[in-house]
Protein backbone atom coordinates (compact mmCIF):
# COMPACT_ATOMS: atom_id res chain seq x y z
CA UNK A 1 -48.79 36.22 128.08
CA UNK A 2 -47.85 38.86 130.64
CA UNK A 3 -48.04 37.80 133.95
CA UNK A 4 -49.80 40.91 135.23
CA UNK A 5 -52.62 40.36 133.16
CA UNK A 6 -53.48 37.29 135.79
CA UNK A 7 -52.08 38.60 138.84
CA UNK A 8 -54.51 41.74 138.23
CA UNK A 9 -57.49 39.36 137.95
CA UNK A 10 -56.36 37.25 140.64
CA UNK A 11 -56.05 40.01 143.12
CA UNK A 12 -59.53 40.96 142.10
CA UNK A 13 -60.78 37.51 143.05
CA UNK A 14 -59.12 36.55 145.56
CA UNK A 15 -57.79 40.26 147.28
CA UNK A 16 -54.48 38.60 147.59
CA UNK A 17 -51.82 36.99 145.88
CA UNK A 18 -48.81 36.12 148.41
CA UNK A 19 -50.67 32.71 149.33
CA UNK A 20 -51.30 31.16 146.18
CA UNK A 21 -49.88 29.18 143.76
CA UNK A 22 -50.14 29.29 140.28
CA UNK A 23 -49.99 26.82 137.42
CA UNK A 24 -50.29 27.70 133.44
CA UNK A 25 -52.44 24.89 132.23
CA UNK A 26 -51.80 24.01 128.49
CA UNK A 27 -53.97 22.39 126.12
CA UNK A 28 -56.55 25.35 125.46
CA UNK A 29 -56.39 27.04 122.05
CA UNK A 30 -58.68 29.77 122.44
CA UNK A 31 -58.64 31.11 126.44
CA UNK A 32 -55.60 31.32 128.53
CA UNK A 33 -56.06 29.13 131.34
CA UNK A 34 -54.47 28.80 135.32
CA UNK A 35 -54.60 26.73 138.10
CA UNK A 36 -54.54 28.76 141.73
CA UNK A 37 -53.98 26.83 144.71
CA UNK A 38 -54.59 28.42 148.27
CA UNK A 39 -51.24 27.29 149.94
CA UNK A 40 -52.79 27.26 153.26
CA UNK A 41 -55.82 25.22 152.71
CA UNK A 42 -55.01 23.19 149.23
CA UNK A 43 -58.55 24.53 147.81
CA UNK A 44 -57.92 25.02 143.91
CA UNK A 45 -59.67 26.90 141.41
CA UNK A 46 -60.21 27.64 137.57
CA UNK A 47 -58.88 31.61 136.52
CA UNK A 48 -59.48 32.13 132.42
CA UNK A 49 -59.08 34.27 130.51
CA UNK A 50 -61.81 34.71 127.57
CA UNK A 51 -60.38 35.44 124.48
CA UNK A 52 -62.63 38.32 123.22
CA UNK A 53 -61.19 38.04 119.60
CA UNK A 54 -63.24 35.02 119.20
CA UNK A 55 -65.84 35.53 121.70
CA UNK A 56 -66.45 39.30 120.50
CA UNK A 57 -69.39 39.55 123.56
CA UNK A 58 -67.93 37.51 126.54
CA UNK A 59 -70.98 39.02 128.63
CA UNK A 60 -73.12 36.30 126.46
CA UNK A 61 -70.90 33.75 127.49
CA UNK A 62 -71.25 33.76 131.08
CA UNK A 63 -75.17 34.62 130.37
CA UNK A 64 -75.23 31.28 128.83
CA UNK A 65 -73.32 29.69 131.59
CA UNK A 66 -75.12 31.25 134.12
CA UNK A 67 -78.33 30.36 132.80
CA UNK A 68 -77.27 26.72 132.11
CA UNK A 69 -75.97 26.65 135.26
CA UNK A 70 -78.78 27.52 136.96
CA UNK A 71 -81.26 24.75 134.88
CA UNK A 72 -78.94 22.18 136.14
CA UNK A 73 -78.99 23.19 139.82
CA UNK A 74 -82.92 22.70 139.57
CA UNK A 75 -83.58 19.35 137.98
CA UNK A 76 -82.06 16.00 138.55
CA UNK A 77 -80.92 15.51 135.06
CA UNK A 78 -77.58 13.81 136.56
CA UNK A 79 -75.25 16.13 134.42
CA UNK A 80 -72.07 18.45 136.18
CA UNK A 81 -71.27 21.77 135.52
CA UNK A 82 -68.19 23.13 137.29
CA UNK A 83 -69.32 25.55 139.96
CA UNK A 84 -68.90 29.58 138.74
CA UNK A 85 -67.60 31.74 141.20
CA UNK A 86 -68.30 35.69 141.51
CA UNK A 87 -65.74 38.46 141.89
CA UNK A 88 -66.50 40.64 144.75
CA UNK A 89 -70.25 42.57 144.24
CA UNK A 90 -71.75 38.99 142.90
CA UNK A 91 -70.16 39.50 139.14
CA UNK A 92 -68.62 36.83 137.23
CA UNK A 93 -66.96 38.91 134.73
CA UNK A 94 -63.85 40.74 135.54
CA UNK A 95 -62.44 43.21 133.17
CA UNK A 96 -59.02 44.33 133.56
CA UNK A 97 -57.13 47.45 133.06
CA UNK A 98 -55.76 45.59 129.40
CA UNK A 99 -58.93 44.85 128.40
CA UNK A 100 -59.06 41.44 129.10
CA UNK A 101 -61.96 39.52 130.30
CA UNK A 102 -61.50 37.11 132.98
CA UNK A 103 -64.05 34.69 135.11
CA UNK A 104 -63.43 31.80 137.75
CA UNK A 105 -65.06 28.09 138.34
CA UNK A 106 -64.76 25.32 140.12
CA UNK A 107 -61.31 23.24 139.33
CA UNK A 108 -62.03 19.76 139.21
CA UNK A 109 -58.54 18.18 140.87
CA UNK A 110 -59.80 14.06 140.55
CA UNK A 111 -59.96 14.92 136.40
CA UNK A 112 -58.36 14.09 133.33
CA UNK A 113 -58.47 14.90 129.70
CA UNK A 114 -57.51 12.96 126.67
CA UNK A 115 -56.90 13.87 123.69
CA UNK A 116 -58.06 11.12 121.43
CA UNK A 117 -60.75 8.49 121.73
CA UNK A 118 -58.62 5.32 121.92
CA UNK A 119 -61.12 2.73 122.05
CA UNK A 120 -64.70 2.60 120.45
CA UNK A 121 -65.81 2.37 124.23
CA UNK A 122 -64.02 5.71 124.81
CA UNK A 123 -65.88 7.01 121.81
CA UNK A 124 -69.40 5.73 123.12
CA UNK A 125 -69.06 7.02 126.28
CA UNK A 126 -68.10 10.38 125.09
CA UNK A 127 -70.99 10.21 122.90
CA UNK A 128 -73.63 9.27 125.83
CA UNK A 129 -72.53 11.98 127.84
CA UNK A 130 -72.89 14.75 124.99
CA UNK A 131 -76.44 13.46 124.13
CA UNK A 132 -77.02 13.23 127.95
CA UNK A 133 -75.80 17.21 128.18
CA UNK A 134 -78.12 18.08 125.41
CA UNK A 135 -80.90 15.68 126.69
CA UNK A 136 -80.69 17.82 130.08
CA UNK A 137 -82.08 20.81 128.69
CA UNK A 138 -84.92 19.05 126.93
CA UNK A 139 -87.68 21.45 128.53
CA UNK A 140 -84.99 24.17 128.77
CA UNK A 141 -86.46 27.30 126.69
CA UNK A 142 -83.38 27.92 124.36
CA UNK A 143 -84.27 30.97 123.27
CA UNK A 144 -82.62 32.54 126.49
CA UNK A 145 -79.72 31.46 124.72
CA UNK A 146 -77.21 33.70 122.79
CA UNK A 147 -75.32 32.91 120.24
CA UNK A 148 -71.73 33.08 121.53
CA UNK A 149 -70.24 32.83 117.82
CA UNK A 150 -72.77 33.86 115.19
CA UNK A 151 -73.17 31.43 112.34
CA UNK A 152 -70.69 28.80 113.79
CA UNK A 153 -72.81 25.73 112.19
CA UNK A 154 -74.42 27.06 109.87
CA UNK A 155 -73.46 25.53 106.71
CA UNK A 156 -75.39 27.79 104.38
CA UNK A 157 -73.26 31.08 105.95
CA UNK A 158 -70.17 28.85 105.16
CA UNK A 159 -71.02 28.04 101.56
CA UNK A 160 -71.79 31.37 101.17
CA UNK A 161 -68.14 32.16 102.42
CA UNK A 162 -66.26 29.58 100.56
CA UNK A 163 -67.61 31.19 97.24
CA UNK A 164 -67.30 34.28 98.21
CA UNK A 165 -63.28 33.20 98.97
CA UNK A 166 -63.47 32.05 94.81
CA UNK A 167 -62.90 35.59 94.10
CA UNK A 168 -59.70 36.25 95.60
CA UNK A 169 -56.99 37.56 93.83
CA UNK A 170 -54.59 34.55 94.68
CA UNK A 171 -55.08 32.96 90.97
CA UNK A 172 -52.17 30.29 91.70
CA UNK A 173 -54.07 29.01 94.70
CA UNK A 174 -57.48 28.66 92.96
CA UNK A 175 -55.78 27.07 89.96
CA UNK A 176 -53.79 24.61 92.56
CA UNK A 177 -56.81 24.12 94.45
CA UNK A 178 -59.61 23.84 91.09
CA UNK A 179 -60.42 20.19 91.52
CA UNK A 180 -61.48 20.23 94.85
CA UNK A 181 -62.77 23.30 95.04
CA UNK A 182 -65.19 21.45 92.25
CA UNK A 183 -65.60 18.32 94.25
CA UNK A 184 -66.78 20.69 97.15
CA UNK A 185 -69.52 22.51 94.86
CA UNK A 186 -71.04 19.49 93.44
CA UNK A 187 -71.86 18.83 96.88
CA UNK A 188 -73.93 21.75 97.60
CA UNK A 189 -77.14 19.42 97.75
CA UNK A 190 -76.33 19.05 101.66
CA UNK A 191 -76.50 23.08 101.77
CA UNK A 192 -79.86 22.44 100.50
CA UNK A 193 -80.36 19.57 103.19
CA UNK A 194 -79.18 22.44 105.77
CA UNK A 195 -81.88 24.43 104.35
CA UNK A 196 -84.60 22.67 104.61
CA UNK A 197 -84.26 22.16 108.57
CA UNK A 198 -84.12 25.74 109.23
CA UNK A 199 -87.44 25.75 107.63
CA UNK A 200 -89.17 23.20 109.41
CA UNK A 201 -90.49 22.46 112.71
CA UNK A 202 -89.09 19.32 112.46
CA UNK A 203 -86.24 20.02 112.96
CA UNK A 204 -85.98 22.53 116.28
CA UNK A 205 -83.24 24.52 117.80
CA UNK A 206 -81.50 22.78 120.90
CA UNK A 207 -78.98 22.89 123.43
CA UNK A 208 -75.76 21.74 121.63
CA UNK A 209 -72.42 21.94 122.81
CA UNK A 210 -71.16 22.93 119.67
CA UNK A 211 -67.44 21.56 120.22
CA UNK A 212 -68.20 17.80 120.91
CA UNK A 213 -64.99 16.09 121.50
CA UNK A 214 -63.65 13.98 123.75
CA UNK A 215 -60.82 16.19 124.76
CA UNK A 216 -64.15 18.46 126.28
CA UNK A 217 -64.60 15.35 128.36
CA UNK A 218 -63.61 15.24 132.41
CA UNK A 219 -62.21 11.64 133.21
CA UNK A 220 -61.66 10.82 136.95
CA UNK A 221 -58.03 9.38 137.39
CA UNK A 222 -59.39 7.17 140.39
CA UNK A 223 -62.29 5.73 138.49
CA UNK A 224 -61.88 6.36 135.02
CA UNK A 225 -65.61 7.17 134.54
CA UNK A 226 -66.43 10.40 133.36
CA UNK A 227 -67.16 13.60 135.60
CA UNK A 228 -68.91 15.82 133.14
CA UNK A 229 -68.58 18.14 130.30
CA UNK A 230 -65.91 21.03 129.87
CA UNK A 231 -65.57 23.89 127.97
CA UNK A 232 -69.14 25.42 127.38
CA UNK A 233 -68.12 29.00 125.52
CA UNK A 234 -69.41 27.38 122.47
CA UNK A 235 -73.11 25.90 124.17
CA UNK A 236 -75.93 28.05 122.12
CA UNK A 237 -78.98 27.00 120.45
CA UNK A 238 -78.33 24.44 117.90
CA UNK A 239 -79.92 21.91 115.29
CA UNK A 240 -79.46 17.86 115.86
CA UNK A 241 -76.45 17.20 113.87
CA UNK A 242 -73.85 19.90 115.23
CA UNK A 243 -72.68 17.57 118.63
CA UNK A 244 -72.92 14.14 116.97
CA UNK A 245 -71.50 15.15 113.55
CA UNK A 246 -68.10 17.16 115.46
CA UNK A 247 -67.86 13.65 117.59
CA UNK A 248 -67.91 11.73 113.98
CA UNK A 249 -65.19 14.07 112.64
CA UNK A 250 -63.28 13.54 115.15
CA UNK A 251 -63.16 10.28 116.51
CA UNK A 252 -64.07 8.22 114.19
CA UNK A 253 -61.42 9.73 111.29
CA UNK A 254 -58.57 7.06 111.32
CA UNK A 255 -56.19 10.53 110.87
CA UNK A 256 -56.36 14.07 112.36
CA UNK A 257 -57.22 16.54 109.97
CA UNK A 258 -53.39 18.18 109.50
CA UNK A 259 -52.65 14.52 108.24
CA UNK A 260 -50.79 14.33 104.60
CA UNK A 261 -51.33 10.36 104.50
CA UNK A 262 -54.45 10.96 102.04
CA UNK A 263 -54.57 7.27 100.90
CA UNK A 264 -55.36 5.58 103.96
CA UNK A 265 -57.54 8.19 105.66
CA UNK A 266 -60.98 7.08 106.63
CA UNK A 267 -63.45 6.49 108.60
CA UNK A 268 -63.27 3.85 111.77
CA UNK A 269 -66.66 2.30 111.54
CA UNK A 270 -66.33 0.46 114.89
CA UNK A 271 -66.18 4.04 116.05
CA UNK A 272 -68.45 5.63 114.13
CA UNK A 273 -71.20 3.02 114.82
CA UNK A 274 -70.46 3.23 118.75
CA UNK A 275 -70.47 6.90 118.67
CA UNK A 276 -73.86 7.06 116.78
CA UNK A 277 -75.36 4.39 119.02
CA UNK A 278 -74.33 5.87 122.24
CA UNK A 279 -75.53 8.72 121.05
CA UNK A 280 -79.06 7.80 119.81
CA UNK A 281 -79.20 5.50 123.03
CA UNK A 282 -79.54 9.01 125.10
CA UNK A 283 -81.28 11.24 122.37
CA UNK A 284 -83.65 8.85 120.73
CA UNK A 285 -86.82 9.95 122.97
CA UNK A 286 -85.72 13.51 122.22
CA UNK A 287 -85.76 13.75 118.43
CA UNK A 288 -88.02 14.30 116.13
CA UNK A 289 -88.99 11.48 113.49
CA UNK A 290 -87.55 13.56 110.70
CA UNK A 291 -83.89 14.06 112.38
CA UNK A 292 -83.91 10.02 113.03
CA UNK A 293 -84.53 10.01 109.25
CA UNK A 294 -81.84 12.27 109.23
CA UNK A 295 -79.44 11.30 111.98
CA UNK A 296 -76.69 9.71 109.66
CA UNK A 297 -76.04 13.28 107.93
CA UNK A 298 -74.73 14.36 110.68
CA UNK A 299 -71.10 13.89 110.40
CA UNK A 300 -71.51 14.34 106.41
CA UNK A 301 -72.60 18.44 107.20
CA UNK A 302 -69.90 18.50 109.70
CA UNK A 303 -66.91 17.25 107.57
CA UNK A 304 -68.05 19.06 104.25
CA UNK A 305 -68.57 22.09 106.28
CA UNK A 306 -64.62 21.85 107.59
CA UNK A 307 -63.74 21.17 104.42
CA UNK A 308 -65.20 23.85 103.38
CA UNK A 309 -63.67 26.28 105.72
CA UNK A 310 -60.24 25.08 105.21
CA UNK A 311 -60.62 25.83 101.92
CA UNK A 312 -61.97 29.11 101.72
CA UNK A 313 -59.36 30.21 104.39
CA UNK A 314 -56.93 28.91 101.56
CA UNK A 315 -58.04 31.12 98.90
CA UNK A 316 -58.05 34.11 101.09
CA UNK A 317 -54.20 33.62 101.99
CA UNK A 318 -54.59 31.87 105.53
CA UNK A 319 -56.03 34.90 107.53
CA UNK A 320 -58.33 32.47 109.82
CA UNK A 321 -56.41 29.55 110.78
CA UNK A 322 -52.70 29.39 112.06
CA UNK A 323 -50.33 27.30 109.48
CA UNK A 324 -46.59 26.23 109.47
CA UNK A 325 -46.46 26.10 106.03
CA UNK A 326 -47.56 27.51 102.76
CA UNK A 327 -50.13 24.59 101.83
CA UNK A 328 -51.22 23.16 105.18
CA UNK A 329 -54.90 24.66 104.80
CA UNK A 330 -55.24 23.25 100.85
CA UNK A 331 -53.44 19.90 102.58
CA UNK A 332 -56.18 20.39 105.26
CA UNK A 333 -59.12 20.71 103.09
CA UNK A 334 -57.93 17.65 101.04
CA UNK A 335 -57.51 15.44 104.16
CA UNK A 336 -61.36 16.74 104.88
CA UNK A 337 -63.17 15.83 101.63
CA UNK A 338 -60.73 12.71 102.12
CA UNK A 339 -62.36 11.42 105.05
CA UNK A 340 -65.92 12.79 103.49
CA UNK A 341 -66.09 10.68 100.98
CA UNK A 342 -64.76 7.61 103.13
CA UNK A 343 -68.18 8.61 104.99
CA UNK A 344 -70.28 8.91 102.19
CA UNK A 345 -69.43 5.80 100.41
CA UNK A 346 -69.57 3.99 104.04
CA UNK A 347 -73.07 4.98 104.35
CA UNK A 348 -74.52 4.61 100.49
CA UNK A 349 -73.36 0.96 101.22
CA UNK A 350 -75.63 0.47 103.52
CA UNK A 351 -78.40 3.22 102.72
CA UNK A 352 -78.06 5.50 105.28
CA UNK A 353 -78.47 8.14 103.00
């Protein structure tokens, strides 16, 4: 990435840029991300770039953050937000002369990220503090909400894609790809079980995170407690499953999803049980009797619908997702339905579902 593109943004923050410092921070596969230090008094702070490629309105996203924001500041709920800031005249939006979008917030300097949940205790606490994010907002009118990325859960819009991707021209891929891509339509009964919440009451739209994983999660390096939450672009209104069934998907998997190892992919059920029962710990008061009933579909809708998405992104030629070889989305969707039916066959053993 240029380095004018920040310095312009910077300038507009900060109306200087001889005194600062400037770090690239890596780990962030959407929004270009830097760490500016004021050399004279050590104060840091958070300037990102929003891609606008995958956030095609980033006005909504700071809308949503604003508004979230704000609900926080006014209860006692005991969840963190890091602080916006505002460009000069009060905005929190900066667009550049390239036609990128930019904001600023807080930078947290005590925190840490990890990447994977190494202990079921990891995994819990990640867990609690999702359902505690979501709890928050409990009497938080989420129709103020927008929807950041249209359709991003919504399983039925994915099926609809995945057979929509069955008429692609790319007749070696399909015929490669034929058993699965079988396996995944005999499954369409949880499209059905998708259904049937957004036509009930039971089953109510909610603050959800949408991108539930631990490496979302603030550690402090002096106390190895958590700080809060990171990453909001995704946060929109939301049904029960999406935040507990991405956590499922992916900590409890024994394998990441660009794993080849097919045979011994599973599920962790030391993890999956603590991440469930952290969970539910927080969010039991919250739900609904029907999405208790429902609560162990989560990560079953979650998985199928990556699976799901991997393939169709197969059969139309890897235009979606980045690859570094020829088969890696096919390998992908395999390693998904893999760890799907690990899931399934977990819970019809002990009639969960």
């Amino acid at each position: 990435m240029n380095d004018n593109f920040y310095k312009e943004a910077l300038k507009a923050f900060t109306n200087s840029q001889e005194s600062f410092s400037v770090i690239p921070l890596d780990g962030g596969l959407i929004n270009h991300s830097y760490k500016i230090t004021d050399q004279q008094s050590g104060e840091s702070f958070l300037l990102q770039r929003i891609n606008h490629h995958v956030f095609k309105k980033p006005e909504n996203v700071q809308l949503n953050y604003r508004l979230l924001w704000n609900h926080l500041e006014s209860t006692d709920a005991g969840i963190r937000m890091p602080e916006p800031k505002y460009f000069p005249g009060d905005v929190d939006l900066y667009w550049d002369s390239n036609h990128n979008f930019w904001r600023v917030v807080e930078f947290i300097d005590d925190g840490e990220m990890f990447s994977n949940a190494e202990t079921p205790e990891q995994a819990r606490e990640t867990a609690k503090t999702f359902a505690s994010f979501s709890a928050a907002f409990h009497d938080f009118n989420v129709t103020q909400l927008k929807d950041t990325i249209p359709d991003f859960h919504n399983l039925s819009s994915r099926f609809e894609q995945f057979n929509y991707s069955l008429s692609a021209q790319l007749a070696e891929r399909k015929q490669k790809a034929a058993e699965l891509i079988t396996q995944l339509q005999q499954r369409k009964k949880y499209v059905e079980l998708y259904r049937s919440f957004q036509n009930s009451a039971d089953y109510p739209k909610r603050v959800m995170h949408h991108d539930a994983k631990i490496a979302n999660i603030l550690f402090s390096k002096t106390t190895s407690k958590v700080i809060c939450p990171v990453d909001f672009d995704t946060t929109m209104p939301g049904y029960f499953f999406s935040d507990l069934g991405d956590m499922i998907r992916s900590m409890a998997c024994s394998h990441n999803e660009s794993s080849t190892d097919f045979e011994n992919i599973t599920i962790r059920k030391e993890f999956y049980e603590a991440i469930v029962e952290g969970y539910y710990s927080v969010m039991s008061k919250y739900l609904t009797a029907s999405e208790k009933k429902k609560i162990h579909y989560s990560g079953i809708i979650i998985i199928y619908m990556q699976a799901l998405r991997f393939m169709a992104d197969y059969l139309n030629g890897d235009i979606y997702y980045k690859t570094t070889y020829s088969e890696q989305n096919f390998d992908r969707a395999k390693n998904q339905f893999t760890l799907l039916q690990s899931l399934e066959q977990m819970l019809n053993k002990r009639k969960e579902i």
